[in-house]
Protein backbone atom coordinates (compact mmCIF):
# COMPACT_ATOMS: atom_id res chain seq x y z
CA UNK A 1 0.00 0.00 0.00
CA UNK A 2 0.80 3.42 -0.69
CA UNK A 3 1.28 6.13 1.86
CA UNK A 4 -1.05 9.37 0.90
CA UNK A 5 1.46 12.39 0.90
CA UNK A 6 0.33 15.24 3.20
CA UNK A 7 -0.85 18.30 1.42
CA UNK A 8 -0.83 21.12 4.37
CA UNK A 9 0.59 22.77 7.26
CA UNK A 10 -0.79 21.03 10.53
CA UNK A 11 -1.98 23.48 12.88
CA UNK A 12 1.01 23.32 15.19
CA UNK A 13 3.18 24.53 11.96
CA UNK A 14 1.05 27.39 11.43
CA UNK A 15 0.90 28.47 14.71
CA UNK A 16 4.80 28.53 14.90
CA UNK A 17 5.28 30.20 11.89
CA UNK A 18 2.54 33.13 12.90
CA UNK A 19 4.65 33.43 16.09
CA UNK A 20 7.95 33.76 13.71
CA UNK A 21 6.08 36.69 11.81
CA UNK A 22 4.90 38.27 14.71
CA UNK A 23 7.84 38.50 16.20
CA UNK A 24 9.70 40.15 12.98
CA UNK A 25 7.05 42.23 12.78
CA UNK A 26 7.75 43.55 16.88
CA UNK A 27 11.20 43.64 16.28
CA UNK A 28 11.09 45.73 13.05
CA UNK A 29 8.27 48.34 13.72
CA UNK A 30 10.46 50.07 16.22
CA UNK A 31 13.08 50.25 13.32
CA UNK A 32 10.49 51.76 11.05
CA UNK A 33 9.27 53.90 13.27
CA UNK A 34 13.05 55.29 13.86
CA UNK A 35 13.30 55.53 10.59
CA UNK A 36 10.17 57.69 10.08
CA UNK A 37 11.50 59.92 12.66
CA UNK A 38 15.02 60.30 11.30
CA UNK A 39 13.42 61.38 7.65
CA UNK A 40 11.07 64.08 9.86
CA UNK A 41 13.71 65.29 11.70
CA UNK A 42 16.32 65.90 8.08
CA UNK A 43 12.98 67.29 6.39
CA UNK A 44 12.69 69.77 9.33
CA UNK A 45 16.94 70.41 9.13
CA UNK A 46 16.03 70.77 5.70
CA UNK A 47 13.24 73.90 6.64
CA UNK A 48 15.61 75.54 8.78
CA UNK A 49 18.20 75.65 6.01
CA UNK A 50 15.88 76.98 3.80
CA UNK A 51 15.31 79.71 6.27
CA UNK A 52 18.98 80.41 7.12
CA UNK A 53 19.46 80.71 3.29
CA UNK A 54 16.30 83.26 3.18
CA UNK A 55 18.23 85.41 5.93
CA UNK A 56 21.60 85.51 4.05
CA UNK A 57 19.72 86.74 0.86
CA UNK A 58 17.73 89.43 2.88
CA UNK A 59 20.76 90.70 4.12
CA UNK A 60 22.43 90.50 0.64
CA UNK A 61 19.55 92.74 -0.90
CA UNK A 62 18.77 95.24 2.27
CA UNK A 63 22.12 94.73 4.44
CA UNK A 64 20.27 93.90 6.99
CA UNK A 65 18.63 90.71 8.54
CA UNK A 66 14.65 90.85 8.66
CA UNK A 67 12.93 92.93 11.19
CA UNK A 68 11.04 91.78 13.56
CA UNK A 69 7.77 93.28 14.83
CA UNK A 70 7.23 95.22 11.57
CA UNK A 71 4.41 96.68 9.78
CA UNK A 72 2.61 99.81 9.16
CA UNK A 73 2.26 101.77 12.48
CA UNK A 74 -0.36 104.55 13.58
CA UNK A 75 1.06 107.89 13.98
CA UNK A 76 -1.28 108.48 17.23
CA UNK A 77 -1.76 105.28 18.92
CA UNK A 78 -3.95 106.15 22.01
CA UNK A 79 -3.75 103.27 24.74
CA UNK A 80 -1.64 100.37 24.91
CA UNK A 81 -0.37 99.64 20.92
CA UNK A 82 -0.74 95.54 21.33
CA UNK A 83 -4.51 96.11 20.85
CA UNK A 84 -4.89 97.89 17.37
CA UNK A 85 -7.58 96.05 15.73
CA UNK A 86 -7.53 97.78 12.34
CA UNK A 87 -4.29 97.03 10.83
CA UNK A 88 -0.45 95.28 11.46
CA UNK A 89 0.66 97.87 13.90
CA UNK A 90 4.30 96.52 13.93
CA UNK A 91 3.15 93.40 15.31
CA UNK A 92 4.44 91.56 12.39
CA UNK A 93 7.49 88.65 12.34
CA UNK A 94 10.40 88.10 10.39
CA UNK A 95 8.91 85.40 8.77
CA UNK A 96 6.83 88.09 7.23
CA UNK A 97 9.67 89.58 5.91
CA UNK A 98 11.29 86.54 4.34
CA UNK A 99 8.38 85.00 2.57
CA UNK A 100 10.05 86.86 -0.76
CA UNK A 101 13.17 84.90 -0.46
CA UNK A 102 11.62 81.12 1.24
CA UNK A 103 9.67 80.72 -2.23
CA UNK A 104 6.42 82.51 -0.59
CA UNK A 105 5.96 85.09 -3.27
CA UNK A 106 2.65 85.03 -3.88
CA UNK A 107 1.34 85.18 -0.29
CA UNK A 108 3.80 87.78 0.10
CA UNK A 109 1.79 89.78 -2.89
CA UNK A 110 -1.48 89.22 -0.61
CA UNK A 111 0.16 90.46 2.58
CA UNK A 112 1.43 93.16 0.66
CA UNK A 113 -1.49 94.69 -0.99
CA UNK A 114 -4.64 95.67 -0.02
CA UNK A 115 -6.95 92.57 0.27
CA UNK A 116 -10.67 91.68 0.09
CA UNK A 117 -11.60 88.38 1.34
CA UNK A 118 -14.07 87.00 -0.77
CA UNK A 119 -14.93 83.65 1.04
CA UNK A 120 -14.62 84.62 4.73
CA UNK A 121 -15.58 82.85 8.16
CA UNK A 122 -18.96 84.51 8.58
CA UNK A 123 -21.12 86.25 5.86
CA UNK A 124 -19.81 89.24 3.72
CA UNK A 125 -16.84 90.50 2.31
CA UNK A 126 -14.03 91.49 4.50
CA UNK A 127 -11.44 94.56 3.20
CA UNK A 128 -7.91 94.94 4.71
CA UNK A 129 -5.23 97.42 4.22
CA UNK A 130 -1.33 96.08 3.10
CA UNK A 131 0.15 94.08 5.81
CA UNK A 132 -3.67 93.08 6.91
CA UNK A 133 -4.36 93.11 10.15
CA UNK A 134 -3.13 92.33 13.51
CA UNK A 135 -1.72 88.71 14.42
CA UNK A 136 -2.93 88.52 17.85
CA UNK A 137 -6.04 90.12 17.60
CA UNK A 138 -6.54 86.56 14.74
CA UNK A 139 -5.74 84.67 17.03
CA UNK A 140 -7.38 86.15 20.28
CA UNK A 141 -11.06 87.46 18.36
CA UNK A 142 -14.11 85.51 17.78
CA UNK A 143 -15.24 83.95 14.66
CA UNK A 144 -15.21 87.01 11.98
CA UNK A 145 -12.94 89.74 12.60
CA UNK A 146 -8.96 88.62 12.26
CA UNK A 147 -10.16 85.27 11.51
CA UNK A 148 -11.72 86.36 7.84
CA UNK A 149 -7.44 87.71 6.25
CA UNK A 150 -7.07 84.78 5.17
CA UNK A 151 -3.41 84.97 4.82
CA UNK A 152 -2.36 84.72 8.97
CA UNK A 153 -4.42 81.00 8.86
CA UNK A 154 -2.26 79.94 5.50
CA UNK A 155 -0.08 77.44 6.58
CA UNK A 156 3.39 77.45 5.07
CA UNK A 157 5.09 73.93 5.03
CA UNK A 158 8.87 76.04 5.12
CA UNK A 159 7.71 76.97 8.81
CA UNK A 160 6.52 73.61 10.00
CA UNK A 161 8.07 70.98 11.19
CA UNK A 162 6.93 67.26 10.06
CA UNK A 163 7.16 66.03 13.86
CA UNK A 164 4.82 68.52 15.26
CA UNK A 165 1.52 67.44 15.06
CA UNK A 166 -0.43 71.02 15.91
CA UNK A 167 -3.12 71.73 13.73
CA UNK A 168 -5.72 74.05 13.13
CA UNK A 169 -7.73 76.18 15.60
CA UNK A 170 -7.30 78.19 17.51
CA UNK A 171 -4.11 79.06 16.38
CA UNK A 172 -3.80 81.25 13.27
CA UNK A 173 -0.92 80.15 10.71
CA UNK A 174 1.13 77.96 13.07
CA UNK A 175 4.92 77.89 12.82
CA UNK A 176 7.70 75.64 14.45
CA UNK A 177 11.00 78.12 14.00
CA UNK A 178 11.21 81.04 16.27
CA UNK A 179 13.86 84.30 16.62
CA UNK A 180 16.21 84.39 19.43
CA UNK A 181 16.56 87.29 21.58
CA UNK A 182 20.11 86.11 23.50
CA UNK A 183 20.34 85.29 26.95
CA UNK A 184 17.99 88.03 28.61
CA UNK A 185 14.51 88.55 29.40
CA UNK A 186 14.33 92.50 29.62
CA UNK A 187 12.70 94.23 26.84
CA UNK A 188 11.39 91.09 25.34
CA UNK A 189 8.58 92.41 24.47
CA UNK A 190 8.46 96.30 24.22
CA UNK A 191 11.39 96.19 22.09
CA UNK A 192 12.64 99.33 21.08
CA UNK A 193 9.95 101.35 22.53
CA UNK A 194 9.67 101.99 26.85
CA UNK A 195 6.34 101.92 27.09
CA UNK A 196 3.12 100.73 26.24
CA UNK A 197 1.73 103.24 23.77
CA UNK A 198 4.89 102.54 21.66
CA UNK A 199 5.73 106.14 21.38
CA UNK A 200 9.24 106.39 23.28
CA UNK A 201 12.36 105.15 21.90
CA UNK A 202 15.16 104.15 23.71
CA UNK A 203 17.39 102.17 21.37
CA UNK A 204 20.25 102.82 23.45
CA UNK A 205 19.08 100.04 26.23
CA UNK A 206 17.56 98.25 24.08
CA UNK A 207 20.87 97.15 22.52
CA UNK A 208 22.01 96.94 25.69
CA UNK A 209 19.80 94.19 27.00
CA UNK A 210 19.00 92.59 23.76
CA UNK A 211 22.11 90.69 23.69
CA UNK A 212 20.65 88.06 20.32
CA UNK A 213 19.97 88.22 16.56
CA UNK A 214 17.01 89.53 16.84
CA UNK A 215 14.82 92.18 19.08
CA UNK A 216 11.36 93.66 18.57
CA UNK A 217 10.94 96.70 15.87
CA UNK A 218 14.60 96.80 14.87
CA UNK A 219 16.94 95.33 13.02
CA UNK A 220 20.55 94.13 13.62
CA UNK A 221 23.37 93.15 10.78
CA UNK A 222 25.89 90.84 10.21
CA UNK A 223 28.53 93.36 11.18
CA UNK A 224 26.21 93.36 15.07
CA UNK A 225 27.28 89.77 15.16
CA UNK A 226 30.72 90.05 16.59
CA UNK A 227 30.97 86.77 18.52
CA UNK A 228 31.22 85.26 14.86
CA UNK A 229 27.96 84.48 12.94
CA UNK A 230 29.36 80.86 13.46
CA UNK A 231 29.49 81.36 16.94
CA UNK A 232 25.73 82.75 17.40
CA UNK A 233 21.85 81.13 17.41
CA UNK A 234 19.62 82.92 15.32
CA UNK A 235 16.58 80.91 15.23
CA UNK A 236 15.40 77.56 17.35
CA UNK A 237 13.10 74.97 16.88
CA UNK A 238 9.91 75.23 18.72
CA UNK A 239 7.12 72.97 19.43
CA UNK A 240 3.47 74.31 18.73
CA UNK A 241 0.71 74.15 21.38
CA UNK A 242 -1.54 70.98 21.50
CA UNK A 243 -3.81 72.78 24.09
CA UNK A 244 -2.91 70.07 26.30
CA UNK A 245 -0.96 72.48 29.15
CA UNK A 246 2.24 70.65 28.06
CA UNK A 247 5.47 72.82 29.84
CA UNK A 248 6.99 73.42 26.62
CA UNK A 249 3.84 75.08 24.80
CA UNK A 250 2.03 76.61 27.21
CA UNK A 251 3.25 78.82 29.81
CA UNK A 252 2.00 80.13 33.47
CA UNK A 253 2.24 83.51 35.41
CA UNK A 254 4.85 84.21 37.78
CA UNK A 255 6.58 87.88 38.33
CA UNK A 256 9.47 86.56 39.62
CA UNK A 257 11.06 85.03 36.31
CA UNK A 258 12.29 88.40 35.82
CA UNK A 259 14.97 87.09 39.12
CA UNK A 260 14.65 83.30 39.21
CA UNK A 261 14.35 81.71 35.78
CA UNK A 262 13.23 78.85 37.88
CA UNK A 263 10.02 80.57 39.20
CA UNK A 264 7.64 78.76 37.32
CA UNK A 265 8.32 74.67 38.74
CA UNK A 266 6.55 74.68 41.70
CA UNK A 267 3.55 74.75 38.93
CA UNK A 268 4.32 71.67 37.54
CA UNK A 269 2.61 68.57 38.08
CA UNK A 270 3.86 66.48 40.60
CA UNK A 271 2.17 63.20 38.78
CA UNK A 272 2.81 64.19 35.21
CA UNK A 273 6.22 66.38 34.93
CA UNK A 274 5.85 66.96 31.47
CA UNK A 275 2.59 68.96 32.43
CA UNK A 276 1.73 72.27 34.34
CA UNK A 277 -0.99 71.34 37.03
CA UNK A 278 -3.70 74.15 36.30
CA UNK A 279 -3.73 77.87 34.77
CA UNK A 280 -1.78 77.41 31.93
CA UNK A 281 -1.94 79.41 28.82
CA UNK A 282 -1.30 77.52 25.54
CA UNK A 283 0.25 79.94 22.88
CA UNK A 284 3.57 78.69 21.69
CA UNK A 285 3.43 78.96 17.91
CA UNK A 286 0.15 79.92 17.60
CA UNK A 287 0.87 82.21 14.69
CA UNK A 288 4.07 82.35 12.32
CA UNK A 289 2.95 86.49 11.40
CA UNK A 290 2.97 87.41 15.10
CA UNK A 291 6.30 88.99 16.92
CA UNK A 292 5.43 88.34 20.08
CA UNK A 293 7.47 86.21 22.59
CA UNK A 294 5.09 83.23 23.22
CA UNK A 295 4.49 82.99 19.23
CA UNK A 296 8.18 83.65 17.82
CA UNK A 297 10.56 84.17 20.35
CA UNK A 298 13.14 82.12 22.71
CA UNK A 299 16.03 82.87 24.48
CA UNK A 300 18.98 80.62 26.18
CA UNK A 301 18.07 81.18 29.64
CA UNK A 302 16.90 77.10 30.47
CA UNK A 303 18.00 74.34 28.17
CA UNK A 304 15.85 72.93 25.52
CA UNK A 305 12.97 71.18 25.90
CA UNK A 306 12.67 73.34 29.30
CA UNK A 307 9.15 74.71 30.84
CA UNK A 308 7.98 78.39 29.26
CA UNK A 309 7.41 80.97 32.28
CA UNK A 310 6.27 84.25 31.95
CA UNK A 311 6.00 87.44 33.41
CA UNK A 312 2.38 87.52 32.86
CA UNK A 313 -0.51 85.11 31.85
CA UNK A 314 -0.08 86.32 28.02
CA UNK A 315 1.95 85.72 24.64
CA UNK A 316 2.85 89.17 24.77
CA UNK A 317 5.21 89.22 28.27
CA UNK A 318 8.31 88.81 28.55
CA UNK A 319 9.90 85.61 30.31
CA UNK A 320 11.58 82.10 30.03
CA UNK A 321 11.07 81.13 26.48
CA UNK A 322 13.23 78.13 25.80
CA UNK A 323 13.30 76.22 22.25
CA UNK A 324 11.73 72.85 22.24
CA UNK A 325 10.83 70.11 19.72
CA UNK A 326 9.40 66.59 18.88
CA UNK A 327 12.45 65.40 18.61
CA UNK A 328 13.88 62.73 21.22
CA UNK A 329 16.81 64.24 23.15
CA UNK A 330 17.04 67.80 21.73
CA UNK A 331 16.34 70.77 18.83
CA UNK A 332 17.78 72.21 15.88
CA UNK A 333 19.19 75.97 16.36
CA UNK A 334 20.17 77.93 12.89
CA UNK A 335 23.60 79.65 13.75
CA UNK A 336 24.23 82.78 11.95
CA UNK A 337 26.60 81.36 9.13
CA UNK A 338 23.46 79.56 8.12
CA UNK A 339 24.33 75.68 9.47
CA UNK A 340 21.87 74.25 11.52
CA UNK A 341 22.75 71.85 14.48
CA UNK A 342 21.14 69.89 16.33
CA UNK A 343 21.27 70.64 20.18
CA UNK A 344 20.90 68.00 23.02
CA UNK A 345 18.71 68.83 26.24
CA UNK A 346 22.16 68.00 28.58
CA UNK A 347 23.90 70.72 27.08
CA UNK A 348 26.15 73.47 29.56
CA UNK A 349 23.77 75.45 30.89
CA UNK A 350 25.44 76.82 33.68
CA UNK A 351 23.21 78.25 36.98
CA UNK A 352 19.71 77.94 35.80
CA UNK A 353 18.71 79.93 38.94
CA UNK A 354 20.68 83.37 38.77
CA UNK A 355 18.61 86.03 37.56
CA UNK A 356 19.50 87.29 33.95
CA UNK A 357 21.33 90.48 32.77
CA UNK A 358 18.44 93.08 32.95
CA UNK A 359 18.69 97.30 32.21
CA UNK A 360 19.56 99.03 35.83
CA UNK A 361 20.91 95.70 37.62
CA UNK A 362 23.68 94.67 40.10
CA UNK A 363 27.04 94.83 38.93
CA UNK A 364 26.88 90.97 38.19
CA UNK A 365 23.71 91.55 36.22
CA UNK A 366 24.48 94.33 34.46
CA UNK A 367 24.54 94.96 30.19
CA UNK A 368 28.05 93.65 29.39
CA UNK A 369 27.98 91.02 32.04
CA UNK A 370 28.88 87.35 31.07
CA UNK A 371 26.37 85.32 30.30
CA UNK A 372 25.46 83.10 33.56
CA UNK A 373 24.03 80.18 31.48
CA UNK A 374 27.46 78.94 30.73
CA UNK A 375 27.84 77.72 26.74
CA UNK A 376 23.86 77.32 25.74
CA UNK A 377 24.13 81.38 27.26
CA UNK A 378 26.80 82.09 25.32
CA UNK A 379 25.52 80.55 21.96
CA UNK A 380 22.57 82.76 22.22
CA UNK A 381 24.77 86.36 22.56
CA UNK A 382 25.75 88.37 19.32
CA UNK A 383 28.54 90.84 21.41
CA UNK A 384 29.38 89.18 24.67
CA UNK A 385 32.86 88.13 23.73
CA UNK A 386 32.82 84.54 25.43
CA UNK A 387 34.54 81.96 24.07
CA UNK A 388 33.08 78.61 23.17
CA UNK A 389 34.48 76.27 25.18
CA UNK A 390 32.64 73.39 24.43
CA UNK A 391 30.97 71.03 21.97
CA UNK A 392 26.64 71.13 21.20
């Protein structure tokens, strides 16, 4: 007699080569996953040197880098100026400025020119002067109002990250690179001007205290940069608000930032570190137009990836503004000779606690002092003359 010849798998088989696949499959999703990640984080590298590039060929055509907080201003702003509700008001970025020179010409043409919404929020055609209307007032007004220019909600893909996964509402046009102001806090967000109704310059302090690349409603040069533009952070990477009170994108009051960088940790949540505990205000990248410091600002006080604290419960205070990304382990930074790095969470940040340099201080916190955030400080300082005495 012949034997019949088996024609299948028995189930034992099968069920050991499931197993087999299953565990390929665990061991090589983590790999893909990296992978993913790696791509997203060159793509954003990628951004960032697209922007560096757009800086160099501002300052090639108007010898200086882009100004930020720019835009038409009133002649005689009653009351404080952050509130205009008719038109830009110098509350404009330098992302504004570069859209010319990132491959953004034609929303640069809209911005540029008087516009009439045709297809707004609410019912109606909506008319704006050039240079439309005022950033925070889109994001901070009701449905109608800033929300019908449609340019502020356009989002441009040079200004985003692929790892950040913000979207929509109620932010305006979202953005994930931000200007850095140095190592300070004062002036942050009056700028140029001493006082609220923007009608007093004192460029003089300003300078003074305004020790990075870039400062509100002026504009610095290469030539300002004498650390070395390879020696000096322009821009940072910055996370955009999830509304989700995470410490990196949403910040909470405390007046004493202004002495203790610090100030703001006893807010954080004891069970979830990552998280403030209540009263937190999420802003951080809210809208790429906007200059002010919770929408395009840091500064190298705390490390990357560090909590935001401000002065006041609003995007427009000054305070503790670090960079931050969805990146494990660190950031990119775009130095001022255009390379962009990628900067670890563990880097030298010398004595978080000591109270920044600040206009009128001691003698150790004084406008010329050396920076007290040992080499992140230093990185973020135009004129300081510190050396770099370390790798980042």
């Amino acid at each position: 007699m012949f034997r019949s010849r088996r024609l299948g798998f028995t189930l034992v088989e099968l069920l050991v080569v499931i197993a087999i696949i299953g565990v390929m499959v665990g061991l090589l999703l983590p790999a893909v996953q990296a992978a993913r990640e790696a791509a997203r984080r060159m793509s954003c590298g990628n951004n960032f040197k697209q922007i560096g590039l757009g800086i160099h060929n501002y300052h090639a055509a108007y010898d200086r880098m882009p100004k930020h907080g720019t835009g038409p201003k009133a002649m005689n702003q009653a009351g404080n100026w952050w509130d205009e509700s008719t038109f830009a008001h110098e509350h404009l970025s330098a992302l504004v400025g570069l859209l010319p020179f990132v491959e953004q010409q034609a929303l640069w043409e809209q911005i540029s020119n008087p516009f009439i919404n045709s297809s707004p929020v609410v019912a109606g055609n909506a008319s704006f002067p050039a240079f439309g209307y005022n950033p925070w007032k889109s994001v901070n007004d009701g449905i109608g109002g800033g929300r019908n220019y449609t340019p502020w909600y356009t989002e441009v893909p040079g200004f985003r990250c692929p790892s950040d996964p913000g979207v929509g509402l109620p932010a305006a046009g979202r953005t994930n690179y931000a200007v850095c102001y140095g190592d300070t806090i004062s002036r942050m967000d009056n700028g140029l001007y001493s006082n609220n109704a923007q009608n007093v310059r004192d460029e003089a302090t300003l300078r003074a205290v305004s020790r990075g690349c870039f400062a509100n409603f002026v504009q610095y040069r290469f030539r300002d940069l004498l650390d070395g533009l390879a020696n000096t952070i322009c821009m940072a990477e910055i996370n955009t608000s999830l509304g989700d009170n995470e410490i990196t994108t949403s910040s909470v009051q405390v007046g004493t930032v202004v002495d203790n960088p610090l100030a703001c940790r006893g807010s954080i949540s004891t069970t979830r570190p990552r998280f403030w505990s209540s009263g937190a205000n999420n802003i951080r990248g809210f809208s790429w137009a906007g200059c002010a410091p919770g929408y395009t600002q840091i500064n190298t006080i705390l490390p990357p990836n560090s909590e935001v604290c401000s002065s006041n419960n609003n995007q427009w205070w000054a305070g503790v503004y670090p960079p931050s990304s969805r990146h494990q382990g660190g950031c990119h930074v775009l130095m001022g000779d255009g390379a962009v790095k990628f900067v670890t969470d563990s880097i030298e940040a010398g004595n978080s606690s000591a109270g920044p340099v600040i206009s009128g201080g001691t003698l150790t916190r004084a406008p010329g002092s050396e920076s007290p955030y040992g080499l992140w400080g230093s990185l973020g300082t135009r004129a300081s003359k510190e050396l770099i005495r370390g790798e980042f």
